[in-house]
C-alpha atoms as a PDB file:
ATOM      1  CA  UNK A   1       0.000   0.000   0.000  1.00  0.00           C
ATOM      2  CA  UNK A   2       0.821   3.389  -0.873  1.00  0.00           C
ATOM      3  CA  UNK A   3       0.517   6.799   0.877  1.00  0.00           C
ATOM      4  CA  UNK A   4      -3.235   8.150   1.500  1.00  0.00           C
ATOM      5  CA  UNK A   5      -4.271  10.843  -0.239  1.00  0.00           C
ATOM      6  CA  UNK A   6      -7.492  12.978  -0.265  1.00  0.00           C
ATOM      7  CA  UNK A   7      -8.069  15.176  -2.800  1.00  0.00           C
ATOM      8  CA  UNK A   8      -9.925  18.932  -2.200  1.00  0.00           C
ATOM      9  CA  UNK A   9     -13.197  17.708  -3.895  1.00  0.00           C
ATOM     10  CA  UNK A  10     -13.175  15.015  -0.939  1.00  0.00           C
ATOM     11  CA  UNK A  11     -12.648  11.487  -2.875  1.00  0.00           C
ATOM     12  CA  UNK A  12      -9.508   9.569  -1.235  1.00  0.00           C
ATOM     13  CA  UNK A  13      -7.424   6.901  -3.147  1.00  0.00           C
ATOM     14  CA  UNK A  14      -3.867   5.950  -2.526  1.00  0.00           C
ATOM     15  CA  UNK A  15      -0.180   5.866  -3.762  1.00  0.00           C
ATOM     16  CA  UNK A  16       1.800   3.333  -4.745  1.00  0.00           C
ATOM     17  CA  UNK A  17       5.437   4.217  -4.450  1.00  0.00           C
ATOM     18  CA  UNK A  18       5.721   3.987  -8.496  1.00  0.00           C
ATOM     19  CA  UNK A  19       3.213   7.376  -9.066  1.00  0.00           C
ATOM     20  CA  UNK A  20       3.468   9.323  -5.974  1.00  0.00           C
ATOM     21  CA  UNK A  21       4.220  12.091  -8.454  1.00  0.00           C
ATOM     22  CA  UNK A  22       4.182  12.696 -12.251  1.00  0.00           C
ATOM     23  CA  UNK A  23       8.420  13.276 -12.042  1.00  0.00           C
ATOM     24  CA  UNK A  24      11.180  11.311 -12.161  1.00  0.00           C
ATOM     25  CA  UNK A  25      12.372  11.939  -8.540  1.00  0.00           C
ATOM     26  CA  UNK A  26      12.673   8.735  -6.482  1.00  0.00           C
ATOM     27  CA  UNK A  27       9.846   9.021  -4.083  1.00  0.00           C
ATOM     28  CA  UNK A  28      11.363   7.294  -1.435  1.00  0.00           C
ATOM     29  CA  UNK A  29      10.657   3.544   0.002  1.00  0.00           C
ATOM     30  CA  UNK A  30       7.009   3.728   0.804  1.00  0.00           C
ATOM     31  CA  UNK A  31       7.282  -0.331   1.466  1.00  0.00           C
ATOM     32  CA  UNK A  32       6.009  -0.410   4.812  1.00  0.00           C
ATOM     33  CA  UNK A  33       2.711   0.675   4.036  1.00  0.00           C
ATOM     34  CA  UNK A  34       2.299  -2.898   2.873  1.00  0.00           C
ATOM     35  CA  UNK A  35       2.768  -3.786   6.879  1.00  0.00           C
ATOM     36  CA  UNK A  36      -1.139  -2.026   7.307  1.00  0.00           C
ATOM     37  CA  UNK A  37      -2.286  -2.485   4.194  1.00  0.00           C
ATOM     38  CA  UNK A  38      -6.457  -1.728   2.802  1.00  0.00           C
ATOM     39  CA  UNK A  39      -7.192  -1.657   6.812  1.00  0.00           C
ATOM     40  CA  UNK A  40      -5.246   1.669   6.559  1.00  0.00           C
ATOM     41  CA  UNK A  41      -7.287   3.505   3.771  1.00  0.00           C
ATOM     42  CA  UNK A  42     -10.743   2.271   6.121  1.00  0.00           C
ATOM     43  CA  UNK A  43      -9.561   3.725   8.734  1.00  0.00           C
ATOM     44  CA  UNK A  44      -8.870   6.596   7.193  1.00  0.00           C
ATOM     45  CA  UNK A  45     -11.894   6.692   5.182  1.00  0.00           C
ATOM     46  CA  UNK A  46     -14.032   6.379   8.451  1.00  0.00           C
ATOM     47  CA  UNK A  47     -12.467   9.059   9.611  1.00  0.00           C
ATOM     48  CA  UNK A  48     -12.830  11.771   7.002  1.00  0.00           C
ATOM     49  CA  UNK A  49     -16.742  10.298   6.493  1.00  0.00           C
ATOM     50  CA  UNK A  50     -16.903  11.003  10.771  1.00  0.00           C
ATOM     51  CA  UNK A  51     -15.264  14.644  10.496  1.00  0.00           C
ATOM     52  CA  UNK A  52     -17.838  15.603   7.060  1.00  0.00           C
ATOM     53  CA  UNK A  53     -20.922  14.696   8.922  1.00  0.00           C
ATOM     54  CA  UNK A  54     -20.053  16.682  11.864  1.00  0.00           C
ATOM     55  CA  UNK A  55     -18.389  19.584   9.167  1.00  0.00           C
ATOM     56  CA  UNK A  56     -21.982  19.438   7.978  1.00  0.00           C
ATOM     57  CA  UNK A  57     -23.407  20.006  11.113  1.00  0.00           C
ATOM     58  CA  UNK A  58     -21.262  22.779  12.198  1.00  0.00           C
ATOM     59  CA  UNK A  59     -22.307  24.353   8.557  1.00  0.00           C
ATOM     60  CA  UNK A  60     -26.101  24.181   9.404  1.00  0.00           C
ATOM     61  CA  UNK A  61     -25.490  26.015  13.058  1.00  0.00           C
ATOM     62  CA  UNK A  62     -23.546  28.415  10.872  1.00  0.00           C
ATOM     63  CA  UNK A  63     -26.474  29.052   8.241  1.00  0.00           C
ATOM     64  CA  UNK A  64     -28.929  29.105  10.945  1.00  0.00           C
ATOM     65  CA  UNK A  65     -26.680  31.840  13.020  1.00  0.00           C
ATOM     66  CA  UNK A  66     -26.366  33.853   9.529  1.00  0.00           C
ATOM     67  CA  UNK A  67     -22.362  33.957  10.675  1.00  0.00           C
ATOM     68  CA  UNK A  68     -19.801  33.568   7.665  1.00  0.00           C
ATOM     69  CA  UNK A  69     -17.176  31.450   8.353  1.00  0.00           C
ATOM     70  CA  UNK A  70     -13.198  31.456   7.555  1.00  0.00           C
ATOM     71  CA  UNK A  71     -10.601  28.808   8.082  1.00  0.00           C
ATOM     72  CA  UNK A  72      -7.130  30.820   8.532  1.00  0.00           C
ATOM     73  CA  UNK A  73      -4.063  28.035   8.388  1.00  0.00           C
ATOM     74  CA  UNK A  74      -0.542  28.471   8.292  1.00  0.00           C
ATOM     75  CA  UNK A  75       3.249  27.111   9.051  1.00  0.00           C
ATOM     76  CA  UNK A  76       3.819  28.052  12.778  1.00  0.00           C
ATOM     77  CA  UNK A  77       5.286  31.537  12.979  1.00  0.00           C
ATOM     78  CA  UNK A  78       3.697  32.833   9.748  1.00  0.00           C
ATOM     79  CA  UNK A  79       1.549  35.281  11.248  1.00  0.00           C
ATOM     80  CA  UNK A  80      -1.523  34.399  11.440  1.00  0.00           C
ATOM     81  CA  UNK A  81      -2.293  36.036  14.690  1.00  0.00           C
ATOM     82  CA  UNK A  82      -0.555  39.304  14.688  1.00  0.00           C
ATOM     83  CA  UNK A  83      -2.579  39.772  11.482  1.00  0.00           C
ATOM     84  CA  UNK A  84      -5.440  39.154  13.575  1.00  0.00           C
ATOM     85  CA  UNK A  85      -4.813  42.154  16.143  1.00  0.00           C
ATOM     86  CA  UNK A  86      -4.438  44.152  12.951  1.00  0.00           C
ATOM     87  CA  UNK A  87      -8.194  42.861  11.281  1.00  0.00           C
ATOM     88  CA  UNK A  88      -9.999  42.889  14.678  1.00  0.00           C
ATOM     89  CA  UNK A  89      -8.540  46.573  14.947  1.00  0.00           C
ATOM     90  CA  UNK A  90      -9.894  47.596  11.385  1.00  0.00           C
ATOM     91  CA  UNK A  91     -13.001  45.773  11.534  1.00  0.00           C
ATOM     92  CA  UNK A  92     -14.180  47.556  14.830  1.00  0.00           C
ATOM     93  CA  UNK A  93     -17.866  48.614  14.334  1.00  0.00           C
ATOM     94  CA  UNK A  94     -18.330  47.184  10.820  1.00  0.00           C
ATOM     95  CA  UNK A  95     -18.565  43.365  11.763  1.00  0.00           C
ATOM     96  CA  UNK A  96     -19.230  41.167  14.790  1.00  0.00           C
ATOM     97  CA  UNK A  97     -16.506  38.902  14.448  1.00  0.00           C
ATOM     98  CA  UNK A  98     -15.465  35.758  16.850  1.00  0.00           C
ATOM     99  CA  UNK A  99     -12.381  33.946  17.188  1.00  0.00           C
ATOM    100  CA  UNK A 100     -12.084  30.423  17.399  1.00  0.00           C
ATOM    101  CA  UNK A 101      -8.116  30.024  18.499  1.00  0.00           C
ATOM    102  CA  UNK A 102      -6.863  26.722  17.651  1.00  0.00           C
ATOM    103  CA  UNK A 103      -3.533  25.422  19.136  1.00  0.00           C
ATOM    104  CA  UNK A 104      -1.924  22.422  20.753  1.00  0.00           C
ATOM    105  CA  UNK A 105      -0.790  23.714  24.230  1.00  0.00           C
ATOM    106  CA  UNK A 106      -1.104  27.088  25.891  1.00  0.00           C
ATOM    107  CA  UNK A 107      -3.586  30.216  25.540  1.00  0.00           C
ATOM    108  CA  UNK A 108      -0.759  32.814  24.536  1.00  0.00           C
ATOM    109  CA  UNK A 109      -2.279  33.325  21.175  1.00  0.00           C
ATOM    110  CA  UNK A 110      -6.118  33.675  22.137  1.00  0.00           C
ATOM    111  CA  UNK A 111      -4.312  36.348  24.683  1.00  0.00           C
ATOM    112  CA  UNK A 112      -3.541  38.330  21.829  1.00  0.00           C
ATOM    113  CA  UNK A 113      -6.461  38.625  20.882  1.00  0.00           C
ATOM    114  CA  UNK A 114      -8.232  39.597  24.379  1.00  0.00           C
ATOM    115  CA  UNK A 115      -9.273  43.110  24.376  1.00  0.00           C
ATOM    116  CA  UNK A 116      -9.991  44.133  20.558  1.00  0.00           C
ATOM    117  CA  UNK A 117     -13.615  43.723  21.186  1.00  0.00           C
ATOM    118  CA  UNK A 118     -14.277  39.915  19.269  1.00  0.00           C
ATOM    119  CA  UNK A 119     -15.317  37.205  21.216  1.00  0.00           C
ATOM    120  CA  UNK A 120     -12.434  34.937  21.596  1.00  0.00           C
ATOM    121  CA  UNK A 121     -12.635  31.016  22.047  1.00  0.00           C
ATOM    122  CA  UNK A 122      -9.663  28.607  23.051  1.00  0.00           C
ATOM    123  CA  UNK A 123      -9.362  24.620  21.643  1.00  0.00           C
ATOM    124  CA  UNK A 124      -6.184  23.298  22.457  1.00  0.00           C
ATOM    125  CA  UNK A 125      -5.756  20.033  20.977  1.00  0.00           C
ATOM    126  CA  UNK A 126      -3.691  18.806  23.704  1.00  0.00           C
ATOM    127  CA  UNK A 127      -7.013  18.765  26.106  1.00  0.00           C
ATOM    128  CA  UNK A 128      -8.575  15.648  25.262  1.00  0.00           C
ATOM    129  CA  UNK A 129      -7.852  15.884  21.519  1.00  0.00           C
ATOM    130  CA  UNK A 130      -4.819  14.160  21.319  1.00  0.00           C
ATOM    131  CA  UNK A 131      -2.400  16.979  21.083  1.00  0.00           C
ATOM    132  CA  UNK A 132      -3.148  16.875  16.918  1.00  0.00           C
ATOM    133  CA  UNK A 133      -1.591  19.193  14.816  1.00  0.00           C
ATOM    134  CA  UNK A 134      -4.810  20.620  13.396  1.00  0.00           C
ATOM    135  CA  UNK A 135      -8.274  21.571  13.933  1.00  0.00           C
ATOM    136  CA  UNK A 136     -11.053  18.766  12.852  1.00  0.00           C
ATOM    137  CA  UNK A 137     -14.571  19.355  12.782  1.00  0.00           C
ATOM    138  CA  UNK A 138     -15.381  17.835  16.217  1.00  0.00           C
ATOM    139  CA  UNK A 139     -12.873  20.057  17.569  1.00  0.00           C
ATOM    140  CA  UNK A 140     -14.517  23.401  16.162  1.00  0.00           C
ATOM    141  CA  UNK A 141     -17.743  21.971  17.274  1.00  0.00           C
ATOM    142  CA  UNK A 142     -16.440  21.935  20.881  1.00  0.00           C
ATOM    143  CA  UNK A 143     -14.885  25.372  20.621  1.00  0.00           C
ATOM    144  CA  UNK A 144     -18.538  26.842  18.966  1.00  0.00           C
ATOM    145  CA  UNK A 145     -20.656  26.485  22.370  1.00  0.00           C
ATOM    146  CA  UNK A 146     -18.223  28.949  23.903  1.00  0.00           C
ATOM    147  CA  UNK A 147     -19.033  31.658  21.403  1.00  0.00           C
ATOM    148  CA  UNK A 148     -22.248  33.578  21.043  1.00  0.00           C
ATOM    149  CA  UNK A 149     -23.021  32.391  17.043  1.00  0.00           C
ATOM    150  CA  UNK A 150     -26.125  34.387  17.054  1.00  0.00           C
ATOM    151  CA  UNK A 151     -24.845  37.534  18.238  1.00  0.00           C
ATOM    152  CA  UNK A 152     -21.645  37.183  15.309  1.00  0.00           C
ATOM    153  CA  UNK A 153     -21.555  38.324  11.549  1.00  0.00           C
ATOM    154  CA  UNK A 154     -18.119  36.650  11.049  1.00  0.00           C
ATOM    155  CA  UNK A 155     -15.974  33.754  12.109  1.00  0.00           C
ATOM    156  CA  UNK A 156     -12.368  33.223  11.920  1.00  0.00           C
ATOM    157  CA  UNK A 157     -11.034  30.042  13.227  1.00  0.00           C
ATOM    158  CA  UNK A 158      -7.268  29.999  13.861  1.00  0.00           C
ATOM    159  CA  UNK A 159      -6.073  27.040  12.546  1.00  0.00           C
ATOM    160  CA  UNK A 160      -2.829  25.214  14.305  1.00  0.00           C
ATOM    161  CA  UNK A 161       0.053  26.249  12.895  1.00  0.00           C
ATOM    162  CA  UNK A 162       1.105  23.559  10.127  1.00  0.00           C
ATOM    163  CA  UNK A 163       1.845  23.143   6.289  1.00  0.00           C
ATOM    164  CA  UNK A 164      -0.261  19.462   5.937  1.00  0.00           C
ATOM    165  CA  UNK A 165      -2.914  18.317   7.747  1.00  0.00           C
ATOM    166  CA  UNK A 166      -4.830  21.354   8.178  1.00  0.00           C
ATOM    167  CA  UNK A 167      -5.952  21.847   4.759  1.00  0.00           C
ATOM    168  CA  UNK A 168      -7.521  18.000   4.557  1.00  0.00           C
ATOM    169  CA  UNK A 169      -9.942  18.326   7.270  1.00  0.00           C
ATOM    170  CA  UNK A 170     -13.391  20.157   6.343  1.00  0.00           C
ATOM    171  CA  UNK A 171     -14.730  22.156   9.596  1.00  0.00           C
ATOM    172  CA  UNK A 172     -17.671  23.613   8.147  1.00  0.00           C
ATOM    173  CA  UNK A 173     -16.300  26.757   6.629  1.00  0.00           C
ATOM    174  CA  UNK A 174     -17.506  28.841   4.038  1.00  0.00           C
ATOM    175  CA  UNK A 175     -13.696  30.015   2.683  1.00  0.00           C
ATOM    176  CA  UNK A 176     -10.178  29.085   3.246  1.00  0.00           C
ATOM    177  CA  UNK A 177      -7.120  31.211   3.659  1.00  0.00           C
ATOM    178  CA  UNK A 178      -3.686  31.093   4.541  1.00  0.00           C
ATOM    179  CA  UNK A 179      -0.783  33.124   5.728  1.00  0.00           C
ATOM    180  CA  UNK A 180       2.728  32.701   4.153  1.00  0.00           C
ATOM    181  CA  UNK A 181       5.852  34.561   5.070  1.00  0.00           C
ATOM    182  CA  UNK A 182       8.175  35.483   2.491  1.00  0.00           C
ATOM    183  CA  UNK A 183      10.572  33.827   4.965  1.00  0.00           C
ATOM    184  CA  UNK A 184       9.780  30.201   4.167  1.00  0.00           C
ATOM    185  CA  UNK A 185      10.716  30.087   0.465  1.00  0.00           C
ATOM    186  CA  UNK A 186       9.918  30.405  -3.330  1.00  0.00           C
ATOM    187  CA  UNK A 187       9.418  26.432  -3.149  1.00  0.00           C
ATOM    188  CA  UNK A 188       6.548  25.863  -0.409  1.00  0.00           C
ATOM    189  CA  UNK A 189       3.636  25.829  -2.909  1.00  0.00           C
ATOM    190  CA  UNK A 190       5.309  22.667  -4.912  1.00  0.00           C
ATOM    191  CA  UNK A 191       6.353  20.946  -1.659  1.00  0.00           C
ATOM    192  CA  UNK A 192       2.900  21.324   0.145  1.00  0.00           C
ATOM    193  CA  UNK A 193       0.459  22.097  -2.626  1.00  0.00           C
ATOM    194  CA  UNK A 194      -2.586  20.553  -0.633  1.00  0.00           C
ATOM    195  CA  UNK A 195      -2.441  23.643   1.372  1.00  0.00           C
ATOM    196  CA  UNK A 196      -2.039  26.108  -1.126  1.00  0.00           C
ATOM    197  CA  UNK A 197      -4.719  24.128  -3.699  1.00  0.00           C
ATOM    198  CA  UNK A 198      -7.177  24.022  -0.596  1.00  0.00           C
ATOM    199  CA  UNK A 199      -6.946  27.666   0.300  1.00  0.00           C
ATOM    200  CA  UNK A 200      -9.574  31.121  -1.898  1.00  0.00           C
ATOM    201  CA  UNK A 201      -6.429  33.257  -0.587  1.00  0.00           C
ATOM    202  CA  UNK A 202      -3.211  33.560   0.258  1.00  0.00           C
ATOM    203  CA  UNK A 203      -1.934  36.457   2.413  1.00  0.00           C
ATOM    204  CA  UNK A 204       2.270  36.491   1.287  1.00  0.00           C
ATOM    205  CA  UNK A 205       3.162  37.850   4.554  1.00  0.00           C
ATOM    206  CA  UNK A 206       6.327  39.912   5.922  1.00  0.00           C
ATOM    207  CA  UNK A 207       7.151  41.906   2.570  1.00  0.00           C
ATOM    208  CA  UNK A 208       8.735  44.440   4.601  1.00  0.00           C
ATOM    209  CA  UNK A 209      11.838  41.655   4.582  1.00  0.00           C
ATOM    210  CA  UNK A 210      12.037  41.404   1.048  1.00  0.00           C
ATOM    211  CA  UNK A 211      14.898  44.200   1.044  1.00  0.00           C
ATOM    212  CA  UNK A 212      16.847  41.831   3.093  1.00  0.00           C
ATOM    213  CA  UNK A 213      16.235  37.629   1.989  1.00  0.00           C
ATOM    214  CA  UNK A 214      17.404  36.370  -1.264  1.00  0.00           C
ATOM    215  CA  UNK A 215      13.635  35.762  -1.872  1.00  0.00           C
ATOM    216  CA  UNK A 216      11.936  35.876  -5.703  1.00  0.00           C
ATOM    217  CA  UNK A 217       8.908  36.998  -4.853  1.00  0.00           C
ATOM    218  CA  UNK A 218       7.895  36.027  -8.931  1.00  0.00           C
ATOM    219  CA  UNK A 219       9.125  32.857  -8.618  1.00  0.00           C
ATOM    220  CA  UNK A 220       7.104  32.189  -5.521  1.00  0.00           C
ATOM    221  CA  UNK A 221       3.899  33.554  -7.567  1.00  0.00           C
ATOM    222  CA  UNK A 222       4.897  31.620 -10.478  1.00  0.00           C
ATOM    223  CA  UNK A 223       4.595  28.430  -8.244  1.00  0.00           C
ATOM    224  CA  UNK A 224       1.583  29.360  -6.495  1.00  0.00           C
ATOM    225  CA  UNK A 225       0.041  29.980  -9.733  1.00  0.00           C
ATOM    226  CA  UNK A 226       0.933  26.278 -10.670  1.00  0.00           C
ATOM    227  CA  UNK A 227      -0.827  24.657  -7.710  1.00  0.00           C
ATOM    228  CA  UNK A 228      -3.825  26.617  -7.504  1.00  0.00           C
ATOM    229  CA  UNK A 229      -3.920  29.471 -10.366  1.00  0.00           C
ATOM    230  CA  UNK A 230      -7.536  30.723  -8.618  1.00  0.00           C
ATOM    231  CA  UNK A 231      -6.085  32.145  -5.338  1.00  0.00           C
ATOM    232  CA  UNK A 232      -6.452  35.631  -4.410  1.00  0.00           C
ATOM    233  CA  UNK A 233      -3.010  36.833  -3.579  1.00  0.00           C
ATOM    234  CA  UNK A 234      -2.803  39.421  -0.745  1.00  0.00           C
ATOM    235  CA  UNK A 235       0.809  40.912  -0.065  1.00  0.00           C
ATOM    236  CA  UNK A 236       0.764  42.149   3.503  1.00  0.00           C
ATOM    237  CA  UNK A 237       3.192  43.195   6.282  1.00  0.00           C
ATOM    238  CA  UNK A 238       1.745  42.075  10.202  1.00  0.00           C
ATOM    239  CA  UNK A 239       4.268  43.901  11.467  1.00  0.00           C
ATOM    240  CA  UNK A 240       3.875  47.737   9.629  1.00  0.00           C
ATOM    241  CA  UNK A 241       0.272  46.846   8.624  1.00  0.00           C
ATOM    242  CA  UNK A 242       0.284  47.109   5.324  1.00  0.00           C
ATOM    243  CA  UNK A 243      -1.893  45.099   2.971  1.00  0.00           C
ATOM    244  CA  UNK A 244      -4.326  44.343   5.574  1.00  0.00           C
ATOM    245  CA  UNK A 245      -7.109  46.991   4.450  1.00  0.00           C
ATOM    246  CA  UNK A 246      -6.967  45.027   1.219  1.00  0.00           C
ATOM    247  CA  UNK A 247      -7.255  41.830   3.527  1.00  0.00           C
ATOM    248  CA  UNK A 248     -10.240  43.252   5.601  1.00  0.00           C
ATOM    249  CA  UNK A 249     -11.663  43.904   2.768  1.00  0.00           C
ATOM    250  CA  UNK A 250     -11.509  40.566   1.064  1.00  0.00           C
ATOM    251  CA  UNK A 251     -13.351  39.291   4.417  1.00  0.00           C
ATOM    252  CA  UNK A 252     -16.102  41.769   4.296  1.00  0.00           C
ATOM    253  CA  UNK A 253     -16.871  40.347   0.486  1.00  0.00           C
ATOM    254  CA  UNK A 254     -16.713  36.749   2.547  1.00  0.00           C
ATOM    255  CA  UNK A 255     -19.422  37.877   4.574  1.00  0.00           C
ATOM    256  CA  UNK A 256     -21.935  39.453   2.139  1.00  0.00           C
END
């Protein structure tokens, strides 16, 4: 058995190690998959079907709430959050917006966020979750009865920081985004292009470095364009601010 794969459109099939791409690259011994074998894909299979149905249900509290709902994902470090001070701070008075802050251990992001007037709810994945390195639907689900739905016009659930499994799991969301800092490389899209073909947007964040890193910011485009030649690109600075009015305002078109 090969590696697992599920595809955007949900449908799920497998590698073997002789296609894991369409290059001539040695994809590495993938030989002990045949140690698990079709009991692996089930498994699997089960739970993607378990983590749709409750996606689904998580959608219909969402439509009956009339709240819009975002999935923000990124490699730890990106920026996710200090672009969050930045939205909640822009966003004051023109949309009720809740947070649902996703991350394995501690509260020092959600703490951030305390004090820009959204309503701010914690999962850690370490409590009772497993310590996993993303957000499934179940998890949202537990995070939602801590927020006042009815009483939000957008919600933006901070994804835990990671380049893979992230993008695979549906939580009910209406859009997908992720931040990218220039700081990670031209390469990222072709080495992790399940995030960047799952994601409506990408914010490329920390231009403000560009002066400094041997960075091609067209050669990073180029690639992006590749994987997922849809995306709405977004170049942004967390740190000066810049870019996020154009940002903000790509979430306000979310929500109408």
């Amino acid at each position: 058995m090969g590696r697992f794969h599920r595809h955007a459109d949900g449908t799920a099939h497998e590698h073997d190690g002789s296609h894991i791409d369409d290059t001539d690259h040695d994809a590495g011994d993938h030989s002990g998959y045949a140690l698990t074998g079709t009991s692996r894909v089930a498994v699997l299979e089960d739970i993607f079907s378990e983590n749709d149905r409750v996606a689904a249900e998580n959608r219909a509290l969402f439509a009956a709430a009339g709240v819009r709902t975002v999935n923000l994902m990124s490699s730890p470090g990106a920026g996710k959050t200090s672009l969050l001070t930045h939205t909640l701070a822009r966003l004051a008075g023109r949309l009720r917006i809740g947070i649902l802050e996703g991350d394995i251990a501690t509260s020092i992001d959600a703490d951030r966020l305390e004090g820009y007037g959204a309503a701010v709810a914690l999962v850690n994945t370490a409590a009772g979750f497993g310590g996993e390195c993303h957000l499934d639907a179940v998890m949202v689900q537990s995070g939602l009865s801590r927020l006042p739905l009815a009483e939000l016009d957008l919600l933006i659930i901070e994804n835990v920081g990671n380049l893979v499994c992230p993008a695979e799991f549906n939580v009910g969301e209406h859009a997908k985004a992720m931040v990218y800092a220039v700081t990670e490389g031209e390469e990222k899209p072709l080495k992790y292009p399940v995030m960047f073909r799952a994601v409506d947007t990408v914010v490329v964040n920390k231009v403000d470095l560009l002066p400094y890193l041997d960075f091609d910011l067209e050669l990073f485009l180029a690639n992006l364009h590749d994987v997922n030649p849809r995306a709405t690109v977004i170049q942004a600075s967390a740190r000066t601010g810049a870019g996020v009015e154009e940002w903000c305002r790509w979430l306000v078109g979310r929500n109408t």
